[in-house]
Protein backbone atom coordinates (compact mmCIF):
# COMPACT_ATOMS: atom_id res chain seq x y z
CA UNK A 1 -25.85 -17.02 -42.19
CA UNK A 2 -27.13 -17.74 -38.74
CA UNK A 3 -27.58 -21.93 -38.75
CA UNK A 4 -28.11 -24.94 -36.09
CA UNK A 5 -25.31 -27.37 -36.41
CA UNK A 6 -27.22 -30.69 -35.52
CA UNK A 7 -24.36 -33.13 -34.30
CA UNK A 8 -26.03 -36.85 -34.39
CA UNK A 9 -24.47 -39.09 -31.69
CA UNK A 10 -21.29 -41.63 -33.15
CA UNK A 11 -19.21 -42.15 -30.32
CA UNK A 12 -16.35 -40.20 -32.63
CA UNK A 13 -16.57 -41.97 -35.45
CA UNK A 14 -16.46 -39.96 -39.59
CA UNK A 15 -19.73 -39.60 -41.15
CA UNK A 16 -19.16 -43.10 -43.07
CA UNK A 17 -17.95 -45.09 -40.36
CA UNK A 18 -20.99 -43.95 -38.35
CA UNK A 19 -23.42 -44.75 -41.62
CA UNK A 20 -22.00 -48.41 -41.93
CA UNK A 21 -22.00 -49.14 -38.07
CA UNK A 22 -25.58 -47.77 -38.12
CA UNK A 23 -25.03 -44.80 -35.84
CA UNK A 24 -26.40 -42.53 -38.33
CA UNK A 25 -29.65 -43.24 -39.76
CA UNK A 26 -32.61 -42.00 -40.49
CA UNK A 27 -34.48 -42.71 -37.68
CA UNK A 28 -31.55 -41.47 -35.43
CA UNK A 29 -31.70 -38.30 -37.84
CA UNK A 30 -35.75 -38.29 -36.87
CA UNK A 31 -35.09 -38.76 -33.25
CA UNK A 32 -32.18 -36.22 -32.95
CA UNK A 33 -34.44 -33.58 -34.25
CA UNK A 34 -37.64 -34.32 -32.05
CA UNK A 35 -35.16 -34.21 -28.88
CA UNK A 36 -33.50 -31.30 -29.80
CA UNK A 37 -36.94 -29.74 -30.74
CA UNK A 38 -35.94 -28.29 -34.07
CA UNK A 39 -38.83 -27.66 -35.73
CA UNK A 40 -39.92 -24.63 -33.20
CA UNK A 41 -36.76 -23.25 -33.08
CA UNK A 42 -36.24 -22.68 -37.00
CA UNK A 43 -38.53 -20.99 -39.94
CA UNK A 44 -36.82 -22.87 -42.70
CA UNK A 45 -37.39 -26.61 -43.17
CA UNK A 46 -33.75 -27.46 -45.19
CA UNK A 47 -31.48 -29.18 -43.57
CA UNK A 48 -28.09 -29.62 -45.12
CA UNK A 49 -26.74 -33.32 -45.13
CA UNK A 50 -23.17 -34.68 -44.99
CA UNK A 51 -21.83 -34.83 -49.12
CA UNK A 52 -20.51 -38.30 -48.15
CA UNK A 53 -24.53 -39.55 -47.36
CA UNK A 54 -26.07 -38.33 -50.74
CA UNK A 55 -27.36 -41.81 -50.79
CA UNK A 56 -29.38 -41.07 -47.65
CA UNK A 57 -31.36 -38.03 -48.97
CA UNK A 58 -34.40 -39.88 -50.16
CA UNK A 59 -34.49 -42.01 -47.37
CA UNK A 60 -34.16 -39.40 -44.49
CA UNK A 61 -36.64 -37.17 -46.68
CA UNK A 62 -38.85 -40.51 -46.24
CA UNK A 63 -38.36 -40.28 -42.43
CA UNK A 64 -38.78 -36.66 -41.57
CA UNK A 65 -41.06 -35.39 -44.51
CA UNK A 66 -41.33 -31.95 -43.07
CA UNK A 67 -37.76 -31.47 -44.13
CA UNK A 68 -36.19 -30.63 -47.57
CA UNK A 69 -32.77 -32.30 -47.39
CA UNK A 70 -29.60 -31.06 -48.90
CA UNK A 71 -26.50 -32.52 -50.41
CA UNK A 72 -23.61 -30.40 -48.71
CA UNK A 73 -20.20 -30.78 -49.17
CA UNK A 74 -17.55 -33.67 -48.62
CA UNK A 75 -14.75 -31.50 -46.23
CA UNK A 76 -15.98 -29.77 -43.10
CA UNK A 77 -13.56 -26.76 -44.06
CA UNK A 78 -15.79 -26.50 -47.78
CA UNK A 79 -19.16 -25.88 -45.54
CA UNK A 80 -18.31 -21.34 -45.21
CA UNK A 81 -18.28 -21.47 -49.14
CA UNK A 82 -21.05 -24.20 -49.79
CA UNK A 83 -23.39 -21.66 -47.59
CA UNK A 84 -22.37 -18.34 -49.12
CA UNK A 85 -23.59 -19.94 -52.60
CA UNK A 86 -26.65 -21.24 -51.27
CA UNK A 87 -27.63 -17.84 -49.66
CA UNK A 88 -26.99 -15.67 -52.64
């Protein structure tokens, strides 16, 4: 499945570490995608979110509205399964 892999900023840090030191939030999310120009370079709107940030799918849905936002998996190495399922 041909996909963007969107990489937000955190100096290094997991997914959580970055979420509770701030470095990933929705308004980062907002900005990464305006720089990066994503909405003329893809027909879909879904974006697939970190499992570990459920808790952020309202809110991020809140700051880019154009977006659907989806719950992907915990483990990096689950994310080849996770998108075979979601394309059948």
């Amino acid at each position: 499945v041909p996909s963007y892999l969107i990489v937000i900023p955190a100096d290094g840090m997991s997914v959580l570490t970055a979420w509770s030191a701030e470095k990933f939030t929705s308004n980062i999310v907002s900005k990464t995608l305006d720089k990066l120009d994503i909405r003329n370079k893809i027909s879909t709107r879904k974006i697939i979110i970190p499992g570990l940030l459920a808790h952020m799918k309202d809110e991020l849905h809140e700051a880019v509205p154009d977006f659907e936002f989806v719950v992907g998996t915990n483990e990096a190495s689950e994310i080849r399964d996770y998108i075979k399922k979601l394309s059948d």
